[in-house]
PDB file of N, CA and C in Angstrom:
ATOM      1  N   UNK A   1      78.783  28.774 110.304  1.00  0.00           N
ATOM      2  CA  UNK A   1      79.218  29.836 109.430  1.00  0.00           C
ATOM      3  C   UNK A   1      80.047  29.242 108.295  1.00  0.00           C
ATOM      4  N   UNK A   2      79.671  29.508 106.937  1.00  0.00           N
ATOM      5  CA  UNK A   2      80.191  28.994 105.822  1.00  0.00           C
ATOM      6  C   UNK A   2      81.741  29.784 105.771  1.00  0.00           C
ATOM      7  N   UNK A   3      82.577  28.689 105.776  1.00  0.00           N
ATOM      8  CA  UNK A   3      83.722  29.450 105.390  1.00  0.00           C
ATOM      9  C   UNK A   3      84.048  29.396 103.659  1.00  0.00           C
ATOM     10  N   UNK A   4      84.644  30.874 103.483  1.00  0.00           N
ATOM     11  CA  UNK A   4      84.924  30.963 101.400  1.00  0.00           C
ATOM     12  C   UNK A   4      86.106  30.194 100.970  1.00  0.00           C
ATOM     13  N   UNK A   5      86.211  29.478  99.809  1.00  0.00           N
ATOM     14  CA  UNK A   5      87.431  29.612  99.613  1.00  0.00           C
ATOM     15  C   UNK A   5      88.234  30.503  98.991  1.00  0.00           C
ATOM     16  N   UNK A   6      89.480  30.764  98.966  1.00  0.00           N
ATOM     17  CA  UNK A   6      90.383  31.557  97.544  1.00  0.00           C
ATOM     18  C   UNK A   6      89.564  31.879  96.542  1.00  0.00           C
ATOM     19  N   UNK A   7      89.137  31.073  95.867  1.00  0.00           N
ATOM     20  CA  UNK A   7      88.482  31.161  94.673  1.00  0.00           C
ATOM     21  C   UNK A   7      87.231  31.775  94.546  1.00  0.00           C
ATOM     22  N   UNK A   8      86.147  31.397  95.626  1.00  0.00           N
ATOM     23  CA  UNK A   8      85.328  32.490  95.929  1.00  0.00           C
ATOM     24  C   UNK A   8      85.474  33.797  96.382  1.00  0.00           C
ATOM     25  N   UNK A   9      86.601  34.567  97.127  1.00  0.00           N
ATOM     26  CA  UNK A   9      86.915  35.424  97.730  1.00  0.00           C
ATOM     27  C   UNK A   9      87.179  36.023  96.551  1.00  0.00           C
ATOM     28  N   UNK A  10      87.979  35.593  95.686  1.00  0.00           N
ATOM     29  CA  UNK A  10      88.784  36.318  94.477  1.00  0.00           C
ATOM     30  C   UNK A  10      87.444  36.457  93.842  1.00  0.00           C
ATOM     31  N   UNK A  11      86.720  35.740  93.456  1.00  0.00           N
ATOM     32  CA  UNK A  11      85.751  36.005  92.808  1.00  0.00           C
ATOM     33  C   UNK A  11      84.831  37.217  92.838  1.00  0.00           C
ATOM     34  N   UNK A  12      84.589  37.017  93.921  1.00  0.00           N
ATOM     35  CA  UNK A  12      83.584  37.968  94.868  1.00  0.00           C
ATOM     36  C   UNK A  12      84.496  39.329  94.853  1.00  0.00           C
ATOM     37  N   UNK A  13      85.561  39.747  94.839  1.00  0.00           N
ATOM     38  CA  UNK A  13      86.674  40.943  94.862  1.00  0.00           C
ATOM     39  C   UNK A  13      86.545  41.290  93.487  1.00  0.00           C
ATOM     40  N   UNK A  14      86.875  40.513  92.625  1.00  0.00           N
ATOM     41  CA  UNK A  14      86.587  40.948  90.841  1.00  0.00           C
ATOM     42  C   UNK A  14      85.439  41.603  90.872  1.00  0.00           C
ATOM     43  N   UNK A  15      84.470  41.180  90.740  1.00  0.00           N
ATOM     44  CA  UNK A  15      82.915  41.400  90.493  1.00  0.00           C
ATOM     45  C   UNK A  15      82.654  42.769  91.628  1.00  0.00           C
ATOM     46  N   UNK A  16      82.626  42.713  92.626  1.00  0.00           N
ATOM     47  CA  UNK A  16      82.604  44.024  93.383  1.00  0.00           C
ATOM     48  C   UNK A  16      83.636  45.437  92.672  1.00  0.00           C
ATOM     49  N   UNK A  17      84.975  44.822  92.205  1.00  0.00           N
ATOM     50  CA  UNK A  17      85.733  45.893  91.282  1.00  0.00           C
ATOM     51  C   UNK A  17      84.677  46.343  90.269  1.00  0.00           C
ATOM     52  N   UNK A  18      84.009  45.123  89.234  1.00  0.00           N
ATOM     53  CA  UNK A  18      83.641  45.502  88.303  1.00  0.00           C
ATOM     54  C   UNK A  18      82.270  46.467  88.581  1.00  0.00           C
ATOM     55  N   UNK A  19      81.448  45.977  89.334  1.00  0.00           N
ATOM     56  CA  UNK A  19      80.453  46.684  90.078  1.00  0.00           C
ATOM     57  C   UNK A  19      81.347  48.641  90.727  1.00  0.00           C
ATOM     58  N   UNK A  20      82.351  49.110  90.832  1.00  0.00           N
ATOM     59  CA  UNK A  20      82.582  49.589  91.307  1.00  0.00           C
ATOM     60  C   UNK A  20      82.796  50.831  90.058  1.00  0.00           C
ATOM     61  N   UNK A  21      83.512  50.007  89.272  1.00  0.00           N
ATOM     62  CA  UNK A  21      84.202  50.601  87.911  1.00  0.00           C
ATOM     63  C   UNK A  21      83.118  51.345  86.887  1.00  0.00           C
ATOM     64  N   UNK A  22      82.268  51.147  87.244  1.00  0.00           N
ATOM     65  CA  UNK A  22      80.822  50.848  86.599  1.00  0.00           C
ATOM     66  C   UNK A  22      80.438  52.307  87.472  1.00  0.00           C
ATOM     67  N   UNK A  23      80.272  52.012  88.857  1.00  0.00           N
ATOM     68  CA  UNK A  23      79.874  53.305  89.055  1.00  0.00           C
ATOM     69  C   UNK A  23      80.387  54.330  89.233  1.00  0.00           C
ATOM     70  N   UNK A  24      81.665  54.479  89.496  1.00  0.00           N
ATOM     71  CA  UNK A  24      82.766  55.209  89.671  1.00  0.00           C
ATOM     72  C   UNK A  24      82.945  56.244  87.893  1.00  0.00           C
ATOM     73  N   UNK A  25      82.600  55.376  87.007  1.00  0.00           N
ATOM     74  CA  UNK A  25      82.435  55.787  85.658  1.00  0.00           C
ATOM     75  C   UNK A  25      81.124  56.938  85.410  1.00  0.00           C
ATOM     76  N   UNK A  26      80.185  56.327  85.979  1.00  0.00           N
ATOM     77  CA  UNK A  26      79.127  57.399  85.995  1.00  0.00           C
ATOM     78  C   UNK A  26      79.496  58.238  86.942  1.00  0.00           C
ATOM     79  N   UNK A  27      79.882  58.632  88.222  1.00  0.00           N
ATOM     80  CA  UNK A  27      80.219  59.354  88.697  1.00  0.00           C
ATOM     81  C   UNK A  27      80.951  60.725  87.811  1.00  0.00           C
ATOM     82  N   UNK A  28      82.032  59.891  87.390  1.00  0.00           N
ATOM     83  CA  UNK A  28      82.839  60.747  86.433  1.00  0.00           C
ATOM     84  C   UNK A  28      82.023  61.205  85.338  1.00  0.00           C
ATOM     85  N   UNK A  29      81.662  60.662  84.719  1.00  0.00           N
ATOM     86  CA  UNK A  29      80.514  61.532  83.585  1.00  0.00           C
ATOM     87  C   UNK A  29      79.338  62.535  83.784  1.00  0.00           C
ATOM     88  N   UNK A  30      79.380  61.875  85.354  1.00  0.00           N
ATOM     89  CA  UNK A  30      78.026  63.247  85.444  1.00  0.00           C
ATOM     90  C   UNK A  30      78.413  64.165  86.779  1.00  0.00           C
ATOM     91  N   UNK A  31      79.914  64.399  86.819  1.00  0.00           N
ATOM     92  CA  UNK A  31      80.300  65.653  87.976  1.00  0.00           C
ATOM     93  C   UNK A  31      80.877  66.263  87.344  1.00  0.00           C
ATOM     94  N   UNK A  32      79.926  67.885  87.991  1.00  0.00           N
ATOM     95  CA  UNK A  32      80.100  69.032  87.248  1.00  0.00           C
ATOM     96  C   UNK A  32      81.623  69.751  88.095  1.00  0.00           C
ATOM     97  N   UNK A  33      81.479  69.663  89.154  1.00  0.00           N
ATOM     98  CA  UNK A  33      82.580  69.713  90.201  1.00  0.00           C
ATOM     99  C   UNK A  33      83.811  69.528  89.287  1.00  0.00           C
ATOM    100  N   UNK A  34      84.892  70.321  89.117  1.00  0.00           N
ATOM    101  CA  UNK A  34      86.426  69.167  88.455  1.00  0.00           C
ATOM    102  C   UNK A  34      87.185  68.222  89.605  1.00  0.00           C
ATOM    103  N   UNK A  35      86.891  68.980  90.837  1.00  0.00           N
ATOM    104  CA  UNK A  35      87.537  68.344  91.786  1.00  0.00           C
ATOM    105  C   UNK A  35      87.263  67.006  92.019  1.00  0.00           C
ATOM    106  N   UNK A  36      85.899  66.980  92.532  1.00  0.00           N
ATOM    107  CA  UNK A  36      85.490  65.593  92.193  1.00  0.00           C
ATOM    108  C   UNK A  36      85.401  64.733  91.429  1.00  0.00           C
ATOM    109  N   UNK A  37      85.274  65.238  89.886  1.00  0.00           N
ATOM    110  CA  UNK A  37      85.607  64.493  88.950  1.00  0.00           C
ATOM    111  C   UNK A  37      87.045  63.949  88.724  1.00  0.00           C
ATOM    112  N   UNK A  38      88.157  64.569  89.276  1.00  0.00           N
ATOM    113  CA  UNK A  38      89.329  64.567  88.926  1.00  0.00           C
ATOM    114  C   UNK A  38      89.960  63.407  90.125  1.00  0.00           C
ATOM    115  N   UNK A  39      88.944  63.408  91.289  1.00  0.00           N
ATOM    116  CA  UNK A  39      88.887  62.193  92.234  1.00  0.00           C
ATOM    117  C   UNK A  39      88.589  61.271  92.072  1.00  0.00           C
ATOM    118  N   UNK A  40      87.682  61.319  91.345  1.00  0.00           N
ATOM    119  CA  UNK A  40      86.645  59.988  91.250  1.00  0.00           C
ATOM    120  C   UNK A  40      87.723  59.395  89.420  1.00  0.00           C
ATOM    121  N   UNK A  41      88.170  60.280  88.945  1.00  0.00           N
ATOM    122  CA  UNK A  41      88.813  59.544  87.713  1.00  0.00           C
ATOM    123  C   UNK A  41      90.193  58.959  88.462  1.00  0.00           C
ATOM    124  N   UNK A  42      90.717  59.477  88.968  1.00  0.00           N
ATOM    125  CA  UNK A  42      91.927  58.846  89.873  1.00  0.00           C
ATOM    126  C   UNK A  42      91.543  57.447  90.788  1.00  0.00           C
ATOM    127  N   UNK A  43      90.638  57.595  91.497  1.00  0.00           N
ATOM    128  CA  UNK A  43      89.702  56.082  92.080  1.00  0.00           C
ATOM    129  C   UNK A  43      89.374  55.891  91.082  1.00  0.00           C
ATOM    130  N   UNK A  44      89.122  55.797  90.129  1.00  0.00           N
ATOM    131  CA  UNK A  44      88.206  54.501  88.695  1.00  0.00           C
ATOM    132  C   UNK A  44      90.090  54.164  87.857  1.00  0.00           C
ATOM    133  N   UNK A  45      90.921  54.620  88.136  1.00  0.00           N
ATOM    134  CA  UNK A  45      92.273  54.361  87.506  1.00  0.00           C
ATOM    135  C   UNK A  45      92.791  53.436  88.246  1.00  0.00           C
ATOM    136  N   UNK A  46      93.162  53.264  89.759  1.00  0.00           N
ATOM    137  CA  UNK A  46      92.657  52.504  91.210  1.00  0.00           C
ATOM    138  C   UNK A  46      92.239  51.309  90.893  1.00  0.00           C
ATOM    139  N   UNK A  47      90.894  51.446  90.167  1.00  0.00           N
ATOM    140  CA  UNK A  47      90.204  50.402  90.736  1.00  0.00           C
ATOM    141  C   UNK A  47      90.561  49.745  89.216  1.00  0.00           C
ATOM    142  N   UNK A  48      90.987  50.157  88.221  1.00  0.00           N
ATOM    143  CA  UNK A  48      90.948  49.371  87.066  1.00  0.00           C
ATOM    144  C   UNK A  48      92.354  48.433  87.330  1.00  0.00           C
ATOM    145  N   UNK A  49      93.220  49.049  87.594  1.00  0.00           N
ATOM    146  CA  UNK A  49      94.284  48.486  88.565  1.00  0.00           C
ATOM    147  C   UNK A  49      94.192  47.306  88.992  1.00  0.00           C
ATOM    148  N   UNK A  50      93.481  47.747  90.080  1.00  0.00           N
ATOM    149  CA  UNK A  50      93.461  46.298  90.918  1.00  0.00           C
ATOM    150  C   UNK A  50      92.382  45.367  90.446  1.00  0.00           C
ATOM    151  N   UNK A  51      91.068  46.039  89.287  1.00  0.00           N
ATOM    152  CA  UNK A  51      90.666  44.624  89.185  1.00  0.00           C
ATOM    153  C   UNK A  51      91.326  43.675  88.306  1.00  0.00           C
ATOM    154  N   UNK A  52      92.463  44.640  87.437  1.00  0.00           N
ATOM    155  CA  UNK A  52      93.590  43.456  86.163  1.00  0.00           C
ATOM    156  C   UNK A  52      94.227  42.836  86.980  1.00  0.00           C
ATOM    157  N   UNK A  53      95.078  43.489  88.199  1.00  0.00           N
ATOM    158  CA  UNK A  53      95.687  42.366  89.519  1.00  0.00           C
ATOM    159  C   UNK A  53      94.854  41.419  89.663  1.00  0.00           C
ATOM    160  N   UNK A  54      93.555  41.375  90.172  1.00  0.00           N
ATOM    161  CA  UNK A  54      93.026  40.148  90.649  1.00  0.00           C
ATOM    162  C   UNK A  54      92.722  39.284  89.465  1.00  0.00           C
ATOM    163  N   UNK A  55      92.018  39.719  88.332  1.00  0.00           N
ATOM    164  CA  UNK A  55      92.177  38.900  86.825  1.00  0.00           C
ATOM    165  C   UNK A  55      93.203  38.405  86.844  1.00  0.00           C
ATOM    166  N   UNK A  56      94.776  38.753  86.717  1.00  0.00           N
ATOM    167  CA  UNK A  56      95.820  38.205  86.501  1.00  0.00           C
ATOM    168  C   UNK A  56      95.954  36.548  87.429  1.00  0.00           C
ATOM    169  N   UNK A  57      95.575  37.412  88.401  1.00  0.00           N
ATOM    170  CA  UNK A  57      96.038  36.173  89.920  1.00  0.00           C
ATOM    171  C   UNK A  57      94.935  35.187  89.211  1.00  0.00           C
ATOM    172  N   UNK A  58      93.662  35.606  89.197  1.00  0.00           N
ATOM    173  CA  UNK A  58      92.534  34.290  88.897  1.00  0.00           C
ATOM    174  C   UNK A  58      93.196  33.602  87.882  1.00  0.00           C
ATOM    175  N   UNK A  59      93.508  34.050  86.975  1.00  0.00           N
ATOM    176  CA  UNK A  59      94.171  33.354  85.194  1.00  0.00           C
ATOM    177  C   UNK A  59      94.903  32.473  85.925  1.00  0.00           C
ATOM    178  N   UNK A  60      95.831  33.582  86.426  1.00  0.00           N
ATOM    179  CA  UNK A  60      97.021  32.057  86.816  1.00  0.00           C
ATOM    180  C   UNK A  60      96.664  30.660  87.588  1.00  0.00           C
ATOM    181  N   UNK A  61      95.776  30.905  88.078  1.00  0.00           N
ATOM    182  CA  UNK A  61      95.356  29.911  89.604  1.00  0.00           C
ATOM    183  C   UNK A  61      94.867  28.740  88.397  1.00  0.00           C
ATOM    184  N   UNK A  62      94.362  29.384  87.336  1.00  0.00           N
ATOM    185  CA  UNK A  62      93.464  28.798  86.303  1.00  0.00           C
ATOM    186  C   UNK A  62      92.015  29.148  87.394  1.00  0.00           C
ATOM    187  N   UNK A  63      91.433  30.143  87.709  1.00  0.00           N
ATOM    188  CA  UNK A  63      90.136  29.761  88.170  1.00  0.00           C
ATOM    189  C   UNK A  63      89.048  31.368  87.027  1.00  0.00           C
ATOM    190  N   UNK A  64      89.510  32.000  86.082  1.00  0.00           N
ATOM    191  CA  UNK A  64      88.804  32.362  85.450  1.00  0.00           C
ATOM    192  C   UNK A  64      89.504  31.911  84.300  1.00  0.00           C
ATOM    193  N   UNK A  65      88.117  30.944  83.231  1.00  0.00           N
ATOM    194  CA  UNK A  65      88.648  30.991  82.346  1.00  0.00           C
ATOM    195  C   UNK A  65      88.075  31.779  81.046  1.00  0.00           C
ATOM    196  N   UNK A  66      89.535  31.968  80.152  1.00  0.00           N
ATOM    197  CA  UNK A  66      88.849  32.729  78.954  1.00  0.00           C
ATOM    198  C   UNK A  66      88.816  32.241  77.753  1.00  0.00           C
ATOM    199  N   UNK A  67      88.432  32.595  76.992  1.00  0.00           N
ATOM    200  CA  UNK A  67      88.347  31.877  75.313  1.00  0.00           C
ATOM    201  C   UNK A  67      89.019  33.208  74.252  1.00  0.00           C
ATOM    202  N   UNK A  68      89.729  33.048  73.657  1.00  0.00           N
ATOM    203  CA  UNK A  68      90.384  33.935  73.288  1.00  0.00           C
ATOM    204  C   UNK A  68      89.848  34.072  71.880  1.00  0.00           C
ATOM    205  N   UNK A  69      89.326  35.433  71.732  1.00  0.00           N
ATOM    206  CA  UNK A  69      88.628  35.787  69.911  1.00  0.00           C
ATOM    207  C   UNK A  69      89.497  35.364  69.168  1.00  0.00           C
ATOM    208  N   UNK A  70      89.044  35.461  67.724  1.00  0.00           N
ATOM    209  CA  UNK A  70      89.599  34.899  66.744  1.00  0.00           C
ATOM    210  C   UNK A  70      89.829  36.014  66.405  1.00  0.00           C
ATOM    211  N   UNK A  71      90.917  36.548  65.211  1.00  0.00           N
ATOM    212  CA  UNK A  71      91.352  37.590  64.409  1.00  0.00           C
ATOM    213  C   UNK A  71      90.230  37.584  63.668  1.00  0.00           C
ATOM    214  N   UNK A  72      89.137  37.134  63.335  1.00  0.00           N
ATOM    215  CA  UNK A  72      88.747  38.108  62.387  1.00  0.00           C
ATOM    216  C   UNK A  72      87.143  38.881  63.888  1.00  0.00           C
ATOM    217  N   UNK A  73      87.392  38.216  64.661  1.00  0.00           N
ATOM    218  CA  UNK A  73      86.198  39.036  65.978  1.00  0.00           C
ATOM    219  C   UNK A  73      87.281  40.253  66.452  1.00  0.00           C
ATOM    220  N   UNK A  74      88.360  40.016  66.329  1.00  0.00           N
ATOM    221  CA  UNK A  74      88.945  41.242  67.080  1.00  0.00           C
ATOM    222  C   UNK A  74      88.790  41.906  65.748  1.00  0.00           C
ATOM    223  N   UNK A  75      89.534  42.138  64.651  1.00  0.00           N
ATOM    224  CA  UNK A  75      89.626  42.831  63.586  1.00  0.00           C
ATOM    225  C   UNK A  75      87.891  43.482  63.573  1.00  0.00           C
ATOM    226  N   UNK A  76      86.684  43.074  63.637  1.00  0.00           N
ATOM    227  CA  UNK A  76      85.580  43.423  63.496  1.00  0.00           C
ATOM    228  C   UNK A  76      85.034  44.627  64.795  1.00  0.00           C
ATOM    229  N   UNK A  77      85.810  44.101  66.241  1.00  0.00           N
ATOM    230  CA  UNK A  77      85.337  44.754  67.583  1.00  0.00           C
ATOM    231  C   UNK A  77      86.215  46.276  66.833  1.00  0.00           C
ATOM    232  N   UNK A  78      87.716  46.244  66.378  1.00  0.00           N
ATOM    233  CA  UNK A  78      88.200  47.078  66.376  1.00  0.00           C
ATOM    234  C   UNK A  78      87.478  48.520  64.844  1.00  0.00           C
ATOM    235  N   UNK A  79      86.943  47.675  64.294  1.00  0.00           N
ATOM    236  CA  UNK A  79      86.108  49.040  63.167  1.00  0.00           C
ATOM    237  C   UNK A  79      84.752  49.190  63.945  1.00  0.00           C
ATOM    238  N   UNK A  80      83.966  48.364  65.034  1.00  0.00           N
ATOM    239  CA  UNK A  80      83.556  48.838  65.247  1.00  0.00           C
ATOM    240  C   UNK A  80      83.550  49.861  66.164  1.00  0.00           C
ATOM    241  N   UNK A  81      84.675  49.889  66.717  1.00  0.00           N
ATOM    242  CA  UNK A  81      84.935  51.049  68.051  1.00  0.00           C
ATOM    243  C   UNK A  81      85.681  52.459  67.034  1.00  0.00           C
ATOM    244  N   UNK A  82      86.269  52.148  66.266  1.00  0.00           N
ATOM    245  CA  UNK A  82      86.781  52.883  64.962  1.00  0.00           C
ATOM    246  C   UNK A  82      85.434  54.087  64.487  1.00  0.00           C
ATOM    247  N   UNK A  83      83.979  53.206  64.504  1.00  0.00           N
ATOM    248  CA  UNK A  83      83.099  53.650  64.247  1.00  0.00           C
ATOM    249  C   UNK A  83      82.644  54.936  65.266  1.00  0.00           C
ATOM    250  N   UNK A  84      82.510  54.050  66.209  1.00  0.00           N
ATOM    251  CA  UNK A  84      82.112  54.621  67.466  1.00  0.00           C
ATOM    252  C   UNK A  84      83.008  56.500  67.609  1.00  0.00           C
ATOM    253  N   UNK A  85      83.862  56.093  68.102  1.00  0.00           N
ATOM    254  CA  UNK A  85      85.171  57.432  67.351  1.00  0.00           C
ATOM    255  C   UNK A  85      85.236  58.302  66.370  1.00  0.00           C
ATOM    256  N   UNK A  86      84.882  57.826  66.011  1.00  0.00           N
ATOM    257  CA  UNK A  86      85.008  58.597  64.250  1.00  0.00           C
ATOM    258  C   UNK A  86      83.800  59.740  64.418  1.00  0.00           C
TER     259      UNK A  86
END
């Protein structure tokens, strides 16, 4: 039996969040119910939670790494979501 390490475990916990967040989102968009919707937005708040906890922990360990945009990619993401909105 293969044992995981840290780094796989964490890994494998992110990606199941993100997998989760994902559906937990459609959930919320397509219940007509408020109750349930008002559940399922409280679990997708939950889970956004804990998947920035485990991001945080990976950063630090150094085992996800990121590349950080340049000001003029953020300045561009931000008119285009501007767009999106508008």
């Amino acid at each position: 039996m293969k044992s995981f390490t840290d780094q796989e475990v964490m890994s494998i916990l992110l990606n199941e969040h993100k997998l989760a967040a994902s559906s937990l989102t459609n959930l919320v968009l397509e219940s007509n119910n408020q109750f349930l919707r008002n559940d399922a937005a409280s679990i997708l708040t939950s889970t956004f939670n804990h998947q920035k906890q485990i991001f945080d922990l990976m950063t630090q360990k150094g085992w996800y790494q990121i590349e950080n945009a340049s000001q003029q990619e953020i300045s561009k993401a931000q008119q285009e979501a501007s767009r999106i909105n508008a």
